[in-house]
Protein backbone atom coordinates (compact mmCIF):
# COMPACT_ATOMS: atom_id res chain seq x y z
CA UNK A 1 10.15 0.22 -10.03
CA UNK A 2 8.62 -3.30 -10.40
CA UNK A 3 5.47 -3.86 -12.30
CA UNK A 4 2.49 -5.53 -10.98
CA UNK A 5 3.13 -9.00 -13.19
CA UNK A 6 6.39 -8.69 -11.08
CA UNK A 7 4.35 -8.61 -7.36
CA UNK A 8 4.06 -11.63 -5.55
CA UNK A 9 0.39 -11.66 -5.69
CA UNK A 10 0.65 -11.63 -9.43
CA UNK A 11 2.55 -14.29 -9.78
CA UNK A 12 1.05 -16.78 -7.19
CA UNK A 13 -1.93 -15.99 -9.50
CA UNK A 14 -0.63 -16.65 -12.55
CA UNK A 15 0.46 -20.42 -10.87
CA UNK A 16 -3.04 -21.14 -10.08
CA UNK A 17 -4.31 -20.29 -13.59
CA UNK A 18 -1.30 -22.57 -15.51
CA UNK A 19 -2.16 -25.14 -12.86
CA UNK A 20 -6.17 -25.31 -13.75
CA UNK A 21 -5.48 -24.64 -17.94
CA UNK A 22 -3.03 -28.10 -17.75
CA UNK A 23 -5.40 -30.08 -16.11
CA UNK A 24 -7.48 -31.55 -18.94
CA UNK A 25 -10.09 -33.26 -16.62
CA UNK A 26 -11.01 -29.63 -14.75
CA UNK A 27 -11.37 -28.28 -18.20
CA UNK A 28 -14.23 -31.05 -18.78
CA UNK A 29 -15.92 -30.88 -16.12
CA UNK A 30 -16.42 -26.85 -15.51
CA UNK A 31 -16.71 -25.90 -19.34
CA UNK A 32 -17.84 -29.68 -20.95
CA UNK A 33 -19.72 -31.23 -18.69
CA UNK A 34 -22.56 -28.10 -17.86
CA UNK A 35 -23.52 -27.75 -21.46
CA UNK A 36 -23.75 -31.39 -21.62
CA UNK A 37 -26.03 -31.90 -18.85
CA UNK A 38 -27.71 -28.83 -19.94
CA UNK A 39 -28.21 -30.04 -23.32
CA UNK A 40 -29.42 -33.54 -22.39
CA UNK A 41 -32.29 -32.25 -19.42
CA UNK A 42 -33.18 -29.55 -22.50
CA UNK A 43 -34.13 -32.11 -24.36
CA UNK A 44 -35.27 -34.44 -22.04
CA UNK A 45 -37.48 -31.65 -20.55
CA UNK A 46 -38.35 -29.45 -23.38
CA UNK A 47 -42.00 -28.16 -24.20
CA UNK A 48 -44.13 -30.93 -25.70
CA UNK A 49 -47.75 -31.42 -26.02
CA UNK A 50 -49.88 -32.78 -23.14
CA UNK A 51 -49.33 -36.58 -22.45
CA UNK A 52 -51.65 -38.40 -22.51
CA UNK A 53 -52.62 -40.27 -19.42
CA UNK A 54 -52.68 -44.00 -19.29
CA UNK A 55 -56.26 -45.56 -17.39
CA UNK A 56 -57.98 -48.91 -17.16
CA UNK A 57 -61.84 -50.07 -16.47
CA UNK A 58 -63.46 -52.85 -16.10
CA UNK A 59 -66.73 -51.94 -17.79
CA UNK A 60 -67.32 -51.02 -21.55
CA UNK A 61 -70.13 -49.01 -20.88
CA UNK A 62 -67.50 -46.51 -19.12
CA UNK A 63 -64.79 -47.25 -21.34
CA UNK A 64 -67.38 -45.54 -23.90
CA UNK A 65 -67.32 -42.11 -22.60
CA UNK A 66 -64.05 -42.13 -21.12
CA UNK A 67 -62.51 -42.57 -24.72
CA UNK A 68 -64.18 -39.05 -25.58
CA UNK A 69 -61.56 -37.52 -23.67
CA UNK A 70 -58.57 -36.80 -25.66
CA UNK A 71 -56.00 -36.93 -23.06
CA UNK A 72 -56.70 -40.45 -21.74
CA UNK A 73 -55.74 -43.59 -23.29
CA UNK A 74 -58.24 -45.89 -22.12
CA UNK A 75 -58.54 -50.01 -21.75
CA UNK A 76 -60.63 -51.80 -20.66
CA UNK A 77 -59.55 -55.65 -18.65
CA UNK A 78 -60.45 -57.88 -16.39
CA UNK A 79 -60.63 -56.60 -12.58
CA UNK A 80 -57.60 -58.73 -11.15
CA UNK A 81 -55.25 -57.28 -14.67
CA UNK A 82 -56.62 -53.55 -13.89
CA UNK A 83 -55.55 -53.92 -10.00
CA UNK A 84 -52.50 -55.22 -11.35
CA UNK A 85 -51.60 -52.47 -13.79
CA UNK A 86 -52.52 -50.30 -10.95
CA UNK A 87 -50.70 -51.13 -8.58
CA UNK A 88 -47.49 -51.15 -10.87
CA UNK A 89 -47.96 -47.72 -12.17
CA UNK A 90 -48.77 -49.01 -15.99
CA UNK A 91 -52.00 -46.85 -15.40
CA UNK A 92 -52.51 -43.62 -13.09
CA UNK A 93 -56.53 -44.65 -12.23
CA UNK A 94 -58.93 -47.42 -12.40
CA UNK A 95 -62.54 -46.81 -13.08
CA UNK A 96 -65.15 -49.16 -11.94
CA UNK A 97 -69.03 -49.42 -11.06
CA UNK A 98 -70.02 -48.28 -7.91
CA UNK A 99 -72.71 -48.77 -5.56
CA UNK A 100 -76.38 -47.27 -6.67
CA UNK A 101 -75.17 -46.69 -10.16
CA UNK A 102 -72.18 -44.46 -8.85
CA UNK A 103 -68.88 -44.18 -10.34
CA UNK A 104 -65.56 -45.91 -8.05
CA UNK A 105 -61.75 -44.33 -8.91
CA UNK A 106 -59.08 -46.07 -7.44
CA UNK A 107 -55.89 -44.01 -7.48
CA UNK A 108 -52.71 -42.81 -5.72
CA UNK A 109 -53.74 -39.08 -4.40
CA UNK A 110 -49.92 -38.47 -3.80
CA UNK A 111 -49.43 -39.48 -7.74
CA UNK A 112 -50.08 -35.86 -9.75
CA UNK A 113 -50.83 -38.58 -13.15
CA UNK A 114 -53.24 -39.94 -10.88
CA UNK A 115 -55.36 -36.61 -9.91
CA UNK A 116 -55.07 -35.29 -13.28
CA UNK A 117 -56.49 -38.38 -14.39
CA UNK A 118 -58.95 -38.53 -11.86
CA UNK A 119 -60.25 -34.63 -12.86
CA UNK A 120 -60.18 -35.56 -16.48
CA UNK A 121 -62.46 -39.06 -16.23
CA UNK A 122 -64.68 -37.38 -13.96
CA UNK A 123 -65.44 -34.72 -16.37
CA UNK A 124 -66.06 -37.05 -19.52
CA UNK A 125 -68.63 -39.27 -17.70
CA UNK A 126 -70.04 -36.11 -16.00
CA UNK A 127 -70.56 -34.60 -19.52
CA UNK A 128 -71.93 -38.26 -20.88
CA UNK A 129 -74.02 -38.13 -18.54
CA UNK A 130 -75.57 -34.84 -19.93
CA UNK A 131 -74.19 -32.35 -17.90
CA UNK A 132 -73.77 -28.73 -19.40
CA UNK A 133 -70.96 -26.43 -18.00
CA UNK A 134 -72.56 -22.95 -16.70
CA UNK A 135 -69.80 -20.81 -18.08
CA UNK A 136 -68.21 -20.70 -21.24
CA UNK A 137 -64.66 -21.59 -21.34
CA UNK A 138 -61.89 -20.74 -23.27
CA UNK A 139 -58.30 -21.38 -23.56
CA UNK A 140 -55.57 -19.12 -24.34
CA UNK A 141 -52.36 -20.63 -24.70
CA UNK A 142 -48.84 -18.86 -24.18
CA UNK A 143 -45.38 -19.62 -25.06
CA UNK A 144 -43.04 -17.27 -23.40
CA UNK A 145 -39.33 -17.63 -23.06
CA UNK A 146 -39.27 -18.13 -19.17
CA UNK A 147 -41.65 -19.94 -18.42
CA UNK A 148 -40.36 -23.50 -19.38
CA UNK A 149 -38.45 -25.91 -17.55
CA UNK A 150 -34.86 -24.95 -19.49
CA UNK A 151 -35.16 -21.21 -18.79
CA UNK A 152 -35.30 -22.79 -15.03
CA UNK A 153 -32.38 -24.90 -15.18
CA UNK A 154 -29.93 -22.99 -16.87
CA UNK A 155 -29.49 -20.46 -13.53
CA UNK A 156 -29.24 -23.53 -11.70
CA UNK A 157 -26.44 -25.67 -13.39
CA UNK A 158 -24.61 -21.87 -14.23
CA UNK A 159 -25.11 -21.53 -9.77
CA UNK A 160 -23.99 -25.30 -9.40
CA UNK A 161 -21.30 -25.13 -11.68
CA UNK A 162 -19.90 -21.92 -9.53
CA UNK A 163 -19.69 -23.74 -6.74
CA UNK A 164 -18.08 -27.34 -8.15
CA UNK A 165 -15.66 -25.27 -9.71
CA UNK A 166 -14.78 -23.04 -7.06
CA UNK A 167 -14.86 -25.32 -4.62
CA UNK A 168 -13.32 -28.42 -6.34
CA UNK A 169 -10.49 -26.32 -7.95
CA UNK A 170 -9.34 -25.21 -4.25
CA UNK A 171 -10.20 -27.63 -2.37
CA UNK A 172 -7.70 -30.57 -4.41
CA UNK A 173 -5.25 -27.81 -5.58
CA UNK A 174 -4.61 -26.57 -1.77
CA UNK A 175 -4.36 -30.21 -0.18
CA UNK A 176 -2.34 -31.77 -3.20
CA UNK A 177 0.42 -28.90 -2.24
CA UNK A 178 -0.02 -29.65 1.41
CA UNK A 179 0.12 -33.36 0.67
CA UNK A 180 3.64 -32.84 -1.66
CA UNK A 181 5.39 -30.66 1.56
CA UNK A 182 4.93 -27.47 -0.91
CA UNK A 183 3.66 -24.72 1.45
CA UNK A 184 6.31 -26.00 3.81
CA UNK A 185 8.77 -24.51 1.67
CA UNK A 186 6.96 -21.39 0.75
CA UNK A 187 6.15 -20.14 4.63
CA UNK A 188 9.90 -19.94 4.75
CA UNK A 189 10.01 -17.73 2.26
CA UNK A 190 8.99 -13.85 2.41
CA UNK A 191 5.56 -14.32 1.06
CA UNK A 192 2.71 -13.12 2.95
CA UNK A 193 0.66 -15.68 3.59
CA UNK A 194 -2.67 -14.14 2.70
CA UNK A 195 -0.99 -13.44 -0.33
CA UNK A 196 -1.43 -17.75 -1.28
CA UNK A 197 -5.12 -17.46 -0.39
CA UNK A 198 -5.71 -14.56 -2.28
CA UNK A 199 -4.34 -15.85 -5.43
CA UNK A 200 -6.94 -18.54 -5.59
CA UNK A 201 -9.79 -16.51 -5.24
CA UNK A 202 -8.18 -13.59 -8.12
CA UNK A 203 -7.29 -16.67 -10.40
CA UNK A 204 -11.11 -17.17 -10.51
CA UNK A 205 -11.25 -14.15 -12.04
CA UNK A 206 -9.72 -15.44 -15.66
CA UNK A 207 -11.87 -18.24 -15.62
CA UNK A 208 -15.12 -17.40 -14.25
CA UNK A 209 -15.51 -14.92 -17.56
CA UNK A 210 -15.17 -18.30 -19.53
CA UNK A 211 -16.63 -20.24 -17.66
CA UNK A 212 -20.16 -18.00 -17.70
CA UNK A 213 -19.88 -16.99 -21.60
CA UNK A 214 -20.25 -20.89 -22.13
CA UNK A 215 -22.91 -21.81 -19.75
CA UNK A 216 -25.31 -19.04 -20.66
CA UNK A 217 -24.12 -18.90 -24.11
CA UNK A 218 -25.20 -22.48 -25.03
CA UNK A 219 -28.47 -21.94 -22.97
CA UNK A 220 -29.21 -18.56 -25.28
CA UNK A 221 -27.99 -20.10 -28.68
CA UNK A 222 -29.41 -23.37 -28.57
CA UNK A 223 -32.42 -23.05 -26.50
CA UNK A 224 -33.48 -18.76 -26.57
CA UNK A 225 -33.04 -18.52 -22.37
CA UNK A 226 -33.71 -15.01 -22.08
CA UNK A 227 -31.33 -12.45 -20.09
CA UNK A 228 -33.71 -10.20 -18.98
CA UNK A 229 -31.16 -8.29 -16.87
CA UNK A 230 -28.03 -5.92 -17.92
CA UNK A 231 -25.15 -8.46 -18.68
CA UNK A 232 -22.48 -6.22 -16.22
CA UNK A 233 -25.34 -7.33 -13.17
CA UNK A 234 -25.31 -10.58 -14.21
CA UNK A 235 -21.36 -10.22 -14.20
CA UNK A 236 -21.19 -9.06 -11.07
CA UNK A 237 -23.37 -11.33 -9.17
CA UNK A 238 -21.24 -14.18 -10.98
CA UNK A 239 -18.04 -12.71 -9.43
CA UNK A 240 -19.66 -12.24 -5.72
CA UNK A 241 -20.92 -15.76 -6.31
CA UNK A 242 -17.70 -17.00 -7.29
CA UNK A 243 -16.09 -15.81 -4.57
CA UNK A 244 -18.41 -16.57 -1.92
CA UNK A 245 -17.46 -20.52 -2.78
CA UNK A 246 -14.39 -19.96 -3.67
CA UNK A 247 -13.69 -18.61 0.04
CA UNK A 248 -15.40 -21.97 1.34
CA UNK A 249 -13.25 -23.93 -0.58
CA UNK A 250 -10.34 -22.19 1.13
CA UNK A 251 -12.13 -23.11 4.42
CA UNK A 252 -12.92 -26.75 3.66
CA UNK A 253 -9.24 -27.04 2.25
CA UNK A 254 -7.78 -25.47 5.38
CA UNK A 255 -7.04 -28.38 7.44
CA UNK A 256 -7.33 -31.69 5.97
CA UNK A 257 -4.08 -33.41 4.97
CA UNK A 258 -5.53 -35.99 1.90
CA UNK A 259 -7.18 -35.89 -0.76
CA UNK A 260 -9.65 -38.43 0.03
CA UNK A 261 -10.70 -36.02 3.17
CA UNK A 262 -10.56 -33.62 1.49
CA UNK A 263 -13.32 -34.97 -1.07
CA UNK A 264 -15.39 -36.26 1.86
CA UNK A 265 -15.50 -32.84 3.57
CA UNK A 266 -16.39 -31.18 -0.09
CA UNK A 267 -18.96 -33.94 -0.64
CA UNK A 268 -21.06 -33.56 2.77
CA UNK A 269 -21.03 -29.77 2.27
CA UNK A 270 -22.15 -29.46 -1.57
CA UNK A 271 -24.44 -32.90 -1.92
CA UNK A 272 -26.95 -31.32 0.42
CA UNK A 273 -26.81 -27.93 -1.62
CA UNK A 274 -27.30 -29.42 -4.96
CA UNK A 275 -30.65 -31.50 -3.30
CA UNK A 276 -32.23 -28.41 -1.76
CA UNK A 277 -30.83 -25.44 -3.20
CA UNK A 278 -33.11 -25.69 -6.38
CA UNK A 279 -30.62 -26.68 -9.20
CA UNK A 280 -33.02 -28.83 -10.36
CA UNK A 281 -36.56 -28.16 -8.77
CA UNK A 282 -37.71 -25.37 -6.92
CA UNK A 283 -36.71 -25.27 -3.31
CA UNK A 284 -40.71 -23.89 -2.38
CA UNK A 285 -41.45 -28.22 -2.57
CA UNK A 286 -39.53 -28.33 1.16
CA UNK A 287 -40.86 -27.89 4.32
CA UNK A 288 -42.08 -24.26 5.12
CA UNK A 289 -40.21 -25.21 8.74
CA UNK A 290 -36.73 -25.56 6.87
CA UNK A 291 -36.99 -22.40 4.32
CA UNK A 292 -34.50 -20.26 6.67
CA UNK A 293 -32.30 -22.31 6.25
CA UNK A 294 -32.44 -23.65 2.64
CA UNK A 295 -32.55 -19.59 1.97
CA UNK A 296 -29.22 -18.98 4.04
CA UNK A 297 -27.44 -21.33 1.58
CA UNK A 298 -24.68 -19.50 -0.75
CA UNK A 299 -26.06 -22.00 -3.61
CA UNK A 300 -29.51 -20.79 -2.88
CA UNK A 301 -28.60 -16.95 -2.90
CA UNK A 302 -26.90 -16.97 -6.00
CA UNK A 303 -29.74 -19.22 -7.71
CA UNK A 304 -32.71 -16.90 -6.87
CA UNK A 305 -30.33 -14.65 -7.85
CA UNK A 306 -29.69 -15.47 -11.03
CA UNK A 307 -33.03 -16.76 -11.89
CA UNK A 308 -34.71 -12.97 -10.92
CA UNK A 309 -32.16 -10.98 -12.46
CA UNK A 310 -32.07 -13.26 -16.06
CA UNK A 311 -35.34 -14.17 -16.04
CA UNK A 312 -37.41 -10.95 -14.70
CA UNK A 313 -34.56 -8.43 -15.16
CA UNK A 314 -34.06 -7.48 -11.66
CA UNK A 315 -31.36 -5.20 -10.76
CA UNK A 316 -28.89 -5.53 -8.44
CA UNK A 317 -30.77 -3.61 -5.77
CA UNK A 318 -33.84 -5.84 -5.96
CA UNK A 319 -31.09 -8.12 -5.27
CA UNK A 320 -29.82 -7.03 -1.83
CA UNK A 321 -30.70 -10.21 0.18
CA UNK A 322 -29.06 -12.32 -1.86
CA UNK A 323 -26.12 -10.45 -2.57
CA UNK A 324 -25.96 -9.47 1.35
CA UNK A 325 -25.73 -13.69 2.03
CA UNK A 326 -23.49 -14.49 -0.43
CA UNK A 327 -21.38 -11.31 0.87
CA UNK A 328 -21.49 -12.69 4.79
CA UNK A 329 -20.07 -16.45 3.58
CA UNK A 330 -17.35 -14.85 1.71
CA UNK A 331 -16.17 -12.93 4.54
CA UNK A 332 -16.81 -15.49 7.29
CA UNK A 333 -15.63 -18.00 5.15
CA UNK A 334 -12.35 -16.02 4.27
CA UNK A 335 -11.37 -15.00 7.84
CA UNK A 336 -12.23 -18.46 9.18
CA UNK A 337 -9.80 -19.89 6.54
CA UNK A 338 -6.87 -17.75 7.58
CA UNK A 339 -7.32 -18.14 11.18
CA UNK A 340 -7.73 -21.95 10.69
CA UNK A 341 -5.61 -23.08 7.79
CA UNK A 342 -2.88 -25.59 8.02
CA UNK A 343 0.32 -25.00 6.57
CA UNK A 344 2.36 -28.54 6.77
């Protein structure tokens, strides 16, 4: 009786795994290349004190109370140099006399510098001016792991790395063995042919272990992410994840003949992803109009995904939308890719 390394299945698997390991420029970019983006927007990115905002006036006697406010770096020029260094973005307002003893500020609403800047000038010549606030204030600062910009992105590159690998590793390793007359010779064997799709999406099962201990374990070493959620959750979102791209891959690979179309196709499907999927910034800054849609994304699901289940612990039943999305592309995807794919 045969053993299971000895099954077809097996085997074609095994190929797809010695074909990824001896590839020195996949290795970079789905194990190097994450935890060097993730390192450089850490640091880019990582919790510092306020800035201060850059303003200009024309008038010393509002330059005086303006400077009372820590936050703003104040000068003070001549009107045509503080329209200038407006209008360039060297400074986020411009402060100037106004009519009846009034105070002018010139500044781009759309600009979030220039509204913060705008609040903060406000107040300091509002509180020159004698003005007493009717409540007492206080602040209360908190820093919890979560809350800052690298607890974000880490879910994010670990989604977007899912996908480029998954994606990428079929999509080039399916057309290069179209491209070299390969599957022509193994349709005339016995093989099933299911059995060659399936292998790509099992051999994602020896790397995608790998390839999430080094995302998430640079992100909780280096910068304290915190995994909220039970690690074999987080496991098995990865996997439906993984296989939810890895089964578009298979679709996007199905027909074209070259590499180069082959990239194009993978390009126009993935570029829009990475802009509005939020890898980066949250998706909630688009349209309310387009939201459907944006949520319908695989890259989305498994984003929100991750970023609930690491980040506020949720289990995989809080998780059902998601998981139900990425579940529909994988099987669409898959059956599509079967019914469609090219042989020779």
């Amino acid at each position: 009786m045969n053993s299971f390394a000895d099954h077809p299945l097996a085997q074609l698997t095994l190929v797809r795994f010695r074909e990824f390991i001896r590839e020195p420029e996949a290795l970079f970019w789905v194990f190097i290349f994450p935890v060097i983006l993730a390192a450089g927007l850490g640091v880019a990115f990582r919790n510092r004190p306020p800035e201060v905002l850059q303003i200009v006036t024309v008038n010393e006697q509002l330059a005086t109370p303006l400077r009372q406010e820590k936050l703003l770096a104040v000068q003070r020029m001549t009107p045509a140099a503080a329209e200038q260094a407006l209008r360039t973005g060297k400074a986020a307002l411009l402060v100037e006399p106004g009519p009846n003893g009034s105070v002018e500020y010139r500044y781009d609403d759309s600009n979030p510098e220039g509204r913060t800047a705008r609040m903060l000038a406000d107040r300091a010549i509002e509180r020159a001016a004698g003005r007493a606030d009717p409540v007492a204030a206080t602040d209360r600062l908190v820093r919890e792991p979560g809350s800052r910009y690298i607890d974000f992105l880490i879910p994010g590159l670990l989604g977007m790395n899912l996908m480029g690998s998954a994606i990428w590793g079929m999509g080039f390793a399916i057309v290069d063995a179209r491209r070299k007359k390969l599957m022509k010779r193994l349709i005339a064997t016995p093989m099933p042919r299911a059995f060659y799709l399936l292998s790509f999406l099992l051999s994602r099962l020896f790397l995608l272990v790998v390839e999430v201990l080094v995302v998430l374990g640079f992100g909780v070493l280096v910068f304290g992410v915190p995994l909220r959620g039970s690690i074999a959750s987080l496991l098995a979102l990865c996997f439906l994840g993984s296989f939810s791209f890895s089964a578009l891959g298979l679709l996007i690979a199905s027909r074209p003949r070259t590499i180069e179309a082959a990239s194009g196709i993978m390009n126009v499907v993935m570029m829009p992803m990475w802009i509005v999927s939020g890898v980066f910034f949250s998706s909630q800054r688009f349209p309310d109009a387009v939201q459907p849609v944006i949520r319908a994304l695989p890259l989305t699901a498994v984003i929100d995904a991750l970023r609930m289940q690491m980040l506020q612990g949720a289990s995989l039943a809080q998780l059902t939308p998601q998981m139900t999305t990425l579940g529909a592309w994988l099987v669409i995807c898959f059956a599509l890719a079967l019914k469609l794919f090219r042989w020779k």
